[in-house]
C-alpha atoms as a PDB file:
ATOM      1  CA  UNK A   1      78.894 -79.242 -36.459  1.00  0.00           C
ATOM      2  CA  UNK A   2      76.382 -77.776 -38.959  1.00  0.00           C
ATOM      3  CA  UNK A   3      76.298 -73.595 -39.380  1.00  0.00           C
ATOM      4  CA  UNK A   4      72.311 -73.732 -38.607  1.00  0.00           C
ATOM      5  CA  UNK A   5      73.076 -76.299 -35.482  1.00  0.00           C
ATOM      6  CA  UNK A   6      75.742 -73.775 -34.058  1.00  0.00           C
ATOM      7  CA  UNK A   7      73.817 -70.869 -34.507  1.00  0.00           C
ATOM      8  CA  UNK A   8      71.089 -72.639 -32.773  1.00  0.00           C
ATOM      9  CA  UNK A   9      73.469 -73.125 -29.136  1.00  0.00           C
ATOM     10  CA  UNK A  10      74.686 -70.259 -29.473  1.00  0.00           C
ATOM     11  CA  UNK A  11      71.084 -68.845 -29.238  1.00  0.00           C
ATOM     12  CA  UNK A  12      70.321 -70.873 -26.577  1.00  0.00           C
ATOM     13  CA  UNK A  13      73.239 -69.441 -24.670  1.00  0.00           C
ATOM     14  CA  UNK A  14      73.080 -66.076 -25.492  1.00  0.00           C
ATOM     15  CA  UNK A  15      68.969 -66.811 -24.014  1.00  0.00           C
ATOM     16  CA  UNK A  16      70.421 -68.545 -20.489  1.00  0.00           C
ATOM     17  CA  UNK A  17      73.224 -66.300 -19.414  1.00  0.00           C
ATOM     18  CA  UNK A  18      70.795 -63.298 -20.248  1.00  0.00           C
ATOM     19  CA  UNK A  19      68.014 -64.977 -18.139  1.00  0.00           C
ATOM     20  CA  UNK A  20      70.555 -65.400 -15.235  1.00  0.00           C
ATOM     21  CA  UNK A  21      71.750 -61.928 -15.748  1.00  0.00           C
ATOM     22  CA  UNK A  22      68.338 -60.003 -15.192  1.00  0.00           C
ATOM     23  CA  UNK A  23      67.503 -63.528 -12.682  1.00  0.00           C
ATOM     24  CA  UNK A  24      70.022 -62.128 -10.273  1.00  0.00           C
ATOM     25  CA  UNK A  25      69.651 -58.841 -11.027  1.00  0.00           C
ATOM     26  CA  UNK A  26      65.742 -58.596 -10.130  1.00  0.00           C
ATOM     27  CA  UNK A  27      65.500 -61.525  -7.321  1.00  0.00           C
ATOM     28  CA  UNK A  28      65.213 -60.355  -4.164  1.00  0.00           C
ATOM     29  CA  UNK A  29      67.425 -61.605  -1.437  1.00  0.00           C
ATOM     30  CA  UNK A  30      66.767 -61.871   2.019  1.00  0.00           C
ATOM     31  CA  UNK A  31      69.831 -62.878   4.315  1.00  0.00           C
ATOM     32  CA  UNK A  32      69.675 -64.408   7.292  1.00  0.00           C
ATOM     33  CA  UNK A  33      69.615 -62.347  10.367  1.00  0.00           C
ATOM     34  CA  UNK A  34      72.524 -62.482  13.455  1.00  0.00           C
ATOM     35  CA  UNK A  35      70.381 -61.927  15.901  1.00  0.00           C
ATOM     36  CA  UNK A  36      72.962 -62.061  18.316  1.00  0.00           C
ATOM     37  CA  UNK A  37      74.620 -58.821  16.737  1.00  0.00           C
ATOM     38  CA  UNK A  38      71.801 -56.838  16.024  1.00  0.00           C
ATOM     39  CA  UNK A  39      69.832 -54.783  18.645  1.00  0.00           C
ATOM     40  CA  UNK A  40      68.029 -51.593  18.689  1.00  0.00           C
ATOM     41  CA  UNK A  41      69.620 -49.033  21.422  1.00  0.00           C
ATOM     42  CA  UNK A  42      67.267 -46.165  23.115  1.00  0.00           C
ATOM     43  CA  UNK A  43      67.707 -43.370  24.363  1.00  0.00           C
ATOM     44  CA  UNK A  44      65.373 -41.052  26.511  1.00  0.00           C
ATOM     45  CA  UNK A  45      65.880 -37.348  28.128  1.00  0.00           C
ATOM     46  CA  UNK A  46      63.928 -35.680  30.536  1.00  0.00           C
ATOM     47  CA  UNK A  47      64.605 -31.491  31.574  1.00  0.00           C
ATOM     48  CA  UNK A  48      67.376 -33.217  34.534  1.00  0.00           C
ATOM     49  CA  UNK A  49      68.653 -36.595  33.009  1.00  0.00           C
ATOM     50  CA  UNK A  50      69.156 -38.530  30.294  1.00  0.00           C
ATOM     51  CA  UNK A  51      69.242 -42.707  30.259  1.00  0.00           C
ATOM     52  CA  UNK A  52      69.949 -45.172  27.626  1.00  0.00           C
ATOM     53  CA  UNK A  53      69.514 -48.878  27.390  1.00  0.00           C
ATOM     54  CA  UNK A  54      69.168 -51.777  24.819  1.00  0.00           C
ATOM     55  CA  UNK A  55      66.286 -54.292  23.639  1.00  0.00           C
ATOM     56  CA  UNK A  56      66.207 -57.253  21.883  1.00  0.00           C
ATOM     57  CA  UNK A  57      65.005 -57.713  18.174  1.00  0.00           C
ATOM     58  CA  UNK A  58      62.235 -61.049  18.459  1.00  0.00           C
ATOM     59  CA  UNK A  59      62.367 -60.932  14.208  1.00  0.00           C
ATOM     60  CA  UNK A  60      63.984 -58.995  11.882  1.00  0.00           C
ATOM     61  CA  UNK A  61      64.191 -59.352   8.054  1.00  0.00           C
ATOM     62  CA  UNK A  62      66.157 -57.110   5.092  1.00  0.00           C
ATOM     63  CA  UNK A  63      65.397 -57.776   1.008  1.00  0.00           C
ATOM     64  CA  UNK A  64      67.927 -56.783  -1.395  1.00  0.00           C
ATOM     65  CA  UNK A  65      67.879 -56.815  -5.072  1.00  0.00           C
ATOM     66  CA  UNK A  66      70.615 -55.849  -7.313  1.00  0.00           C
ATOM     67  CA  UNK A  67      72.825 -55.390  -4.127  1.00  0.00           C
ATOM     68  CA  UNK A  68      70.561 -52.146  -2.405  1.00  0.00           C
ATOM     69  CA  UNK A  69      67.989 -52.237  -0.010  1.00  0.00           C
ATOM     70  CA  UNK A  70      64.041 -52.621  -0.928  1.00  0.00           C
ATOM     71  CA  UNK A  71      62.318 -53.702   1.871  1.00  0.00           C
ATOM     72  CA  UNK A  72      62.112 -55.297   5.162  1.00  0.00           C
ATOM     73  CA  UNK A  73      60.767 -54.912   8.996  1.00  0.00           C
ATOM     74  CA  UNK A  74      61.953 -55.640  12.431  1.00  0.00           C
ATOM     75  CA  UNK A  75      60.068 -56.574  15.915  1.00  0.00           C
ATOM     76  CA  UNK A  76      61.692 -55.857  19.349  1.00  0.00           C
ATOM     77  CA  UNK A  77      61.020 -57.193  22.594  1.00  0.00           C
ATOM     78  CA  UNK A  78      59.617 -55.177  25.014  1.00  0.00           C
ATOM     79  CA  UNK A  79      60.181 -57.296  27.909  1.00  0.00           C
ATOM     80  CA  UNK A  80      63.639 -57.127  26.864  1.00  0.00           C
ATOM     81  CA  UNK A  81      64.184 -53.166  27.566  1.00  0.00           C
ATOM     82  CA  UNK A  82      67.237 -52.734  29.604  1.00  0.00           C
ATOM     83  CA  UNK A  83      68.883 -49.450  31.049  1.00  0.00           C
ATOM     84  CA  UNK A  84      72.450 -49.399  31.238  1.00  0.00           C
ATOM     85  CA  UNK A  85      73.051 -46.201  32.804  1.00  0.00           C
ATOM     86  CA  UNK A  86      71.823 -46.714  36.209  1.00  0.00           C
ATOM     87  CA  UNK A  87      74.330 -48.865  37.800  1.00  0.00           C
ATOM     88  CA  UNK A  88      72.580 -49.208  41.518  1.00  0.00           C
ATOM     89  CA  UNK A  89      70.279 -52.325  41.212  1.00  0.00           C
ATOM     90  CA  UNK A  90      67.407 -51.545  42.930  1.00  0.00           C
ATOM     91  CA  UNK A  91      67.048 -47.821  40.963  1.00  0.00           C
ATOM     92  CA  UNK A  92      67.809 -50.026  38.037  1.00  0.00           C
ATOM     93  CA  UNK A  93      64.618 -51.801  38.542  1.00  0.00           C
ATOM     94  CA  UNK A  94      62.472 -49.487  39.903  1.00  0.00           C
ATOM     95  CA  UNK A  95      63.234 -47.462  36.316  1.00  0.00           C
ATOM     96  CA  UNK A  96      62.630 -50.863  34.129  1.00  0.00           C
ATOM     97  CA  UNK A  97      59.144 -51.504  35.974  1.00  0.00           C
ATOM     98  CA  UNK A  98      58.223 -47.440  35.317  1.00  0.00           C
ATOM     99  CA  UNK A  99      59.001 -47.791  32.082  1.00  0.00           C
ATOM    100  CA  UNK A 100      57.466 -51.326  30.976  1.00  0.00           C
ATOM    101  CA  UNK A 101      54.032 -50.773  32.984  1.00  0.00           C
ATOM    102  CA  UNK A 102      51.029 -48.319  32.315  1.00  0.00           C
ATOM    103  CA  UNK A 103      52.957 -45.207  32.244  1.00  0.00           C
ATOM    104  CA  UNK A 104      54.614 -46.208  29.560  1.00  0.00           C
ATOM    105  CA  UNK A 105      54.751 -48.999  27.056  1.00  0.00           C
ATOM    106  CA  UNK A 106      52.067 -51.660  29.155  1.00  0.00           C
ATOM    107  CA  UNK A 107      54.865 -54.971  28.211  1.00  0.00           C
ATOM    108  CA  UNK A 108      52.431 -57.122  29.932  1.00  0.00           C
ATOM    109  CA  UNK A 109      49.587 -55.891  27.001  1.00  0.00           C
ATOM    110  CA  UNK A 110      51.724 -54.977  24.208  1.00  0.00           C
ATOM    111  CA  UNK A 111      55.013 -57.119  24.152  1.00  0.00           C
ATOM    112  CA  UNK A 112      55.868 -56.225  20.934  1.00  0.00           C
ATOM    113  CA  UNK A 113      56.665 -53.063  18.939  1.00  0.00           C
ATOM    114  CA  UNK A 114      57.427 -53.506  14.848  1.00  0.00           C
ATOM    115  CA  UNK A 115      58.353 -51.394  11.945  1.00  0.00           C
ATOM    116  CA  UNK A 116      57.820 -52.520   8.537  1.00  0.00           C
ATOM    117  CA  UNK A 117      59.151 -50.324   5.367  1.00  0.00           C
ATOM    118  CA  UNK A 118      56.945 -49.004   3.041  1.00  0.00           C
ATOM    119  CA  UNK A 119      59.109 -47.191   0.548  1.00  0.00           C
ATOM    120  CA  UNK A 120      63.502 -47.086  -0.101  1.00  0.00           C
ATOM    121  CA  UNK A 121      64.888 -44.136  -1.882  1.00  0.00           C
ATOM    122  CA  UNK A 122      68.839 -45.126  -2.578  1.00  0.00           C
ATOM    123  CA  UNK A 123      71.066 -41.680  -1.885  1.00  0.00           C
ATOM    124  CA  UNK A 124      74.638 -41.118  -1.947  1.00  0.00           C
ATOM    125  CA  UNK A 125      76.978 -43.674  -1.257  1.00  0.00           C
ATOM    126  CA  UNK A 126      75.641 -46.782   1.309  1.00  0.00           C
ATOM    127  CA  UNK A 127      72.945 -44.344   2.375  1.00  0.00           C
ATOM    128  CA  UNK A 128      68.714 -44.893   2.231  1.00  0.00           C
ATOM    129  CA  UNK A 129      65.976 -42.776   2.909  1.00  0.00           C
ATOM    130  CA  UNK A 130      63.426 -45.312   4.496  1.00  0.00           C
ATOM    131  CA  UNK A 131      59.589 -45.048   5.002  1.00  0.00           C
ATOM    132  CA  UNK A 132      57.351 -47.097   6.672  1.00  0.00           C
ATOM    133  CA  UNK A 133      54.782 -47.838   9.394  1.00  0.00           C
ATOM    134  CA  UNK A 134      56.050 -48.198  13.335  1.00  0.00           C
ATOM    135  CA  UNK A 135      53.482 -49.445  15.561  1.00  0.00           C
ATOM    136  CA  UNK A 136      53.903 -49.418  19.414  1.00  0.00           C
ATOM    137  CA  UNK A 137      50.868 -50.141  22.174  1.00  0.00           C
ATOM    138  CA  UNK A 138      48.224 -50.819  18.810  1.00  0.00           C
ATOM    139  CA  UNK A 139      49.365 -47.266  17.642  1.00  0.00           C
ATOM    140  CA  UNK A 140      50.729 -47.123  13.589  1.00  0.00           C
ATOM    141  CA  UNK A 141      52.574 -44.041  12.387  1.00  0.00           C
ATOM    142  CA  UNK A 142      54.705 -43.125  10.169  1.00  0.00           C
ATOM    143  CA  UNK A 143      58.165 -42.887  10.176  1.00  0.00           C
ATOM    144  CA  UNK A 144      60.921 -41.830   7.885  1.00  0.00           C
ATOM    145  CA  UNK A 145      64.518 -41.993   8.376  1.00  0.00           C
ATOM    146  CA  UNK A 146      68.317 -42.545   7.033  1.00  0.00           C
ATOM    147  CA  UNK A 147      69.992 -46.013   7.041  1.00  0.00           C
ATOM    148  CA  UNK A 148      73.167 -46.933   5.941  1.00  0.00           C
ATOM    149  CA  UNK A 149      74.011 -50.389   4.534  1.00  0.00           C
ATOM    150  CA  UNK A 150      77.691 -51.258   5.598  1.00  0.00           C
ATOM    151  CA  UNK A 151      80.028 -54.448   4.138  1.00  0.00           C
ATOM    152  CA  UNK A 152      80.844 -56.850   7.213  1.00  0.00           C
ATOM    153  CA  UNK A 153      83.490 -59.882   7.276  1.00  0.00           C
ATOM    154  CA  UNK A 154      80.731 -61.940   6.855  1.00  0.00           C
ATOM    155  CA  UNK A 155      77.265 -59.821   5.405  1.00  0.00           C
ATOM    156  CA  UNK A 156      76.290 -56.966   5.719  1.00  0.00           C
ATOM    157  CA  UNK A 157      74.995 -54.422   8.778  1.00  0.00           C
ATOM    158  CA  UNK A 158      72.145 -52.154   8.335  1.00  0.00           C
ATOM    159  CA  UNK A 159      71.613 -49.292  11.047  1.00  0.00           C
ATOM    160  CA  UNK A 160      69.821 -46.289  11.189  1.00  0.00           C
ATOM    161  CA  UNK A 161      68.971 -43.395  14.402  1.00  0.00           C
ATOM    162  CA  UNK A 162      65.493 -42.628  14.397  1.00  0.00           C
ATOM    163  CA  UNK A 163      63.525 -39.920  16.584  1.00  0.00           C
ATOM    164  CA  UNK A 164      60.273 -40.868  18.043  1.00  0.00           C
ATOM    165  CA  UNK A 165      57.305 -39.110  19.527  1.00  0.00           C
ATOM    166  CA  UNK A 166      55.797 -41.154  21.965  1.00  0.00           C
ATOM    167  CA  UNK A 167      52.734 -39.208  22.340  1.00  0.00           C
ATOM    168  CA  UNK A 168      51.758 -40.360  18.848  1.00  0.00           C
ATOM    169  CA  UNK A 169      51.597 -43.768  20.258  1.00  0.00           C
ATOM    170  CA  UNK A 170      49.675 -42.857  23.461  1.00  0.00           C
ATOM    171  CA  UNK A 171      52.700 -42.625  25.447  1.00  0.00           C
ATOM    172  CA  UNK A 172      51.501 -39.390  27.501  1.00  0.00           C
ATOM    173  CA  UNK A 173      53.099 -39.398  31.077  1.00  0.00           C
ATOM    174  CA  UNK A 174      54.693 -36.310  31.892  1.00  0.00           C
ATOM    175  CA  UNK A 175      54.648 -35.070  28.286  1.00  0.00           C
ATOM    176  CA  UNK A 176      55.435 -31.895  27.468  1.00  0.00           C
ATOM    177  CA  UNK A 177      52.273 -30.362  25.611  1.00  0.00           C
ATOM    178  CA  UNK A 178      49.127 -32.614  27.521  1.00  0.00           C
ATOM    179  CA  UNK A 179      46.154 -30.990  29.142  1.00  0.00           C
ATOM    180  CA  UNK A 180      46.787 -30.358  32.639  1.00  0.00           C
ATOM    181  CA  UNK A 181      50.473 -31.138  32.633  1.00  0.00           C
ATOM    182  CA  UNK A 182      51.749 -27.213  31.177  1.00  0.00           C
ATOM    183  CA  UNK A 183      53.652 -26.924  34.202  1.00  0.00           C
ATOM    184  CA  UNK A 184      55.151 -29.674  35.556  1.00  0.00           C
ATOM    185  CA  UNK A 185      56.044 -31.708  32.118  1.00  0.00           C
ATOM    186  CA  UNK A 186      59.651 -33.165  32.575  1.00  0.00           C
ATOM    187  CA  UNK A 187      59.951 -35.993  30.259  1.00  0.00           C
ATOM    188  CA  UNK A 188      61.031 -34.627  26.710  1.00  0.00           C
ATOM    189  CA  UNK A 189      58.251 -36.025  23.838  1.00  0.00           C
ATOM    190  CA  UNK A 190      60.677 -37.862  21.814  1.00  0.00           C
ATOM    191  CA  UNK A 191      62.472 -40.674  21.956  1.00  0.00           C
ATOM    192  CA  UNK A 192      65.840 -42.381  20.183  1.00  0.00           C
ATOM    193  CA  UNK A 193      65.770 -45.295  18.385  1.00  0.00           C
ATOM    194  CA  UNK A 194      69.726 -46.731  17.051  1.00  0.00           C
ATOM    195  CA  UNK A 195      68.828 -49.878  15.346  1.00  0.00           C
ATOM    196  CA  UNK A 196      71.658 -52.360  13.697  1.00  0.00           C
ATOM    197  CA  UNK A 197      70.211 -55.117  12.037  1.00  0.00           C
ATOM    198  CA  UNK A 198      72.727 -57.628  11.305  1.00  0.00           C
ATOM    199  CA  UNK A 199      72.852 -59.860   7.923  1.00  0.00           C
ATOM    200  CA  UNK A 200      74.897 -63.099   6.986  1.00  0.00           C
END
């Protein structure tokens, strides 16, 4: 083989593995979802009691590049919501069909509720601060919060606890603060959201 014909593979190489380097370093990857796994659990206090339930993700997605979080969203169910606190069956009910009709989040007009990231800062360790847009009865507001990206057998799970105000979304029954309501307010303003998203 010829010196000029050498040098000539060798540069053609040294040009592919350095594409494929900076290829996989800057593609982002978006795992599928186990949406059997992942779930987004609520919680919910008033000044007497406090309840806690589950609901269903409808879509979720995650992009990574270089191995860390960038992006992503997720969409729940609301005719999913379940409480799992109230064991007698008929309560149990009465509480779902408060919660799901006009005093609340109006299913039967708004069956969805979605949160799509805006903005990923990487901090210590497996940790994220994440920004984005929630939107819940046509409402959008921002949200920011801290996820953690942890290795699984198989992928990889994403979860983060989030506090919500619901009267930012037009949630206003029995909320503490509203015209009218100074004295006799008994469901606190916000909300928790524990979301696990996850990934193959």
């Amino acid at each position: 083989m010829s010196k000029k014909l050498f040098v000539t593979i060798a540069g053609l190489l040294v040009a592919a593995l350095t594409g494929w380097f900076f290829y996989n370093k800057y593609r982002i990857v978006i795992p599928p979802v186990d949406g059997m796994q992942s779930e987004i659990g609520w919680s919910a206090k008033s000044v007497t009691d406090t309840h806690v339930g589950k609901i269903k993700l409808t879509k979720a997605e995650l992009q990574f590049q270089n191995n860390q979080l960038v992006g992503g969203y997720f969409e729940a169910d609301m005719n999913s919501v379940t409480v799992t606190d109230i064991t007698d069956a008929q309560h149990n009910q009465d509480f779902i069909n408060h919660i799901t009709t006009g005093d609340f989040f109006e299913v039967n007009r708004f069956p969805t509720a979605s949160f799509r990231i805006t903005e990923v800062q990487p901090k210590a360790g497996n940790e994220y601060r994440v920004r984005g847009m929630m939107t819940i009865k046509d409402h959008q507001q921002p949200v920011e919060f801290t996820a953690s990206v942890t290795p699984t057998p198989t992928g990889k799970r994403t979860s983060a606890t989030l506090s919500v105000d619901r009267t930012l979304f037009g949630i206003e029954y029995g909320a503490q603060g509203k015209r009218g309501s100074e004295k006799d307010w008994f469901i606190h303003n916000d909300f928790i959201l524990n979301v696990n998203v996850v990934t193959e």
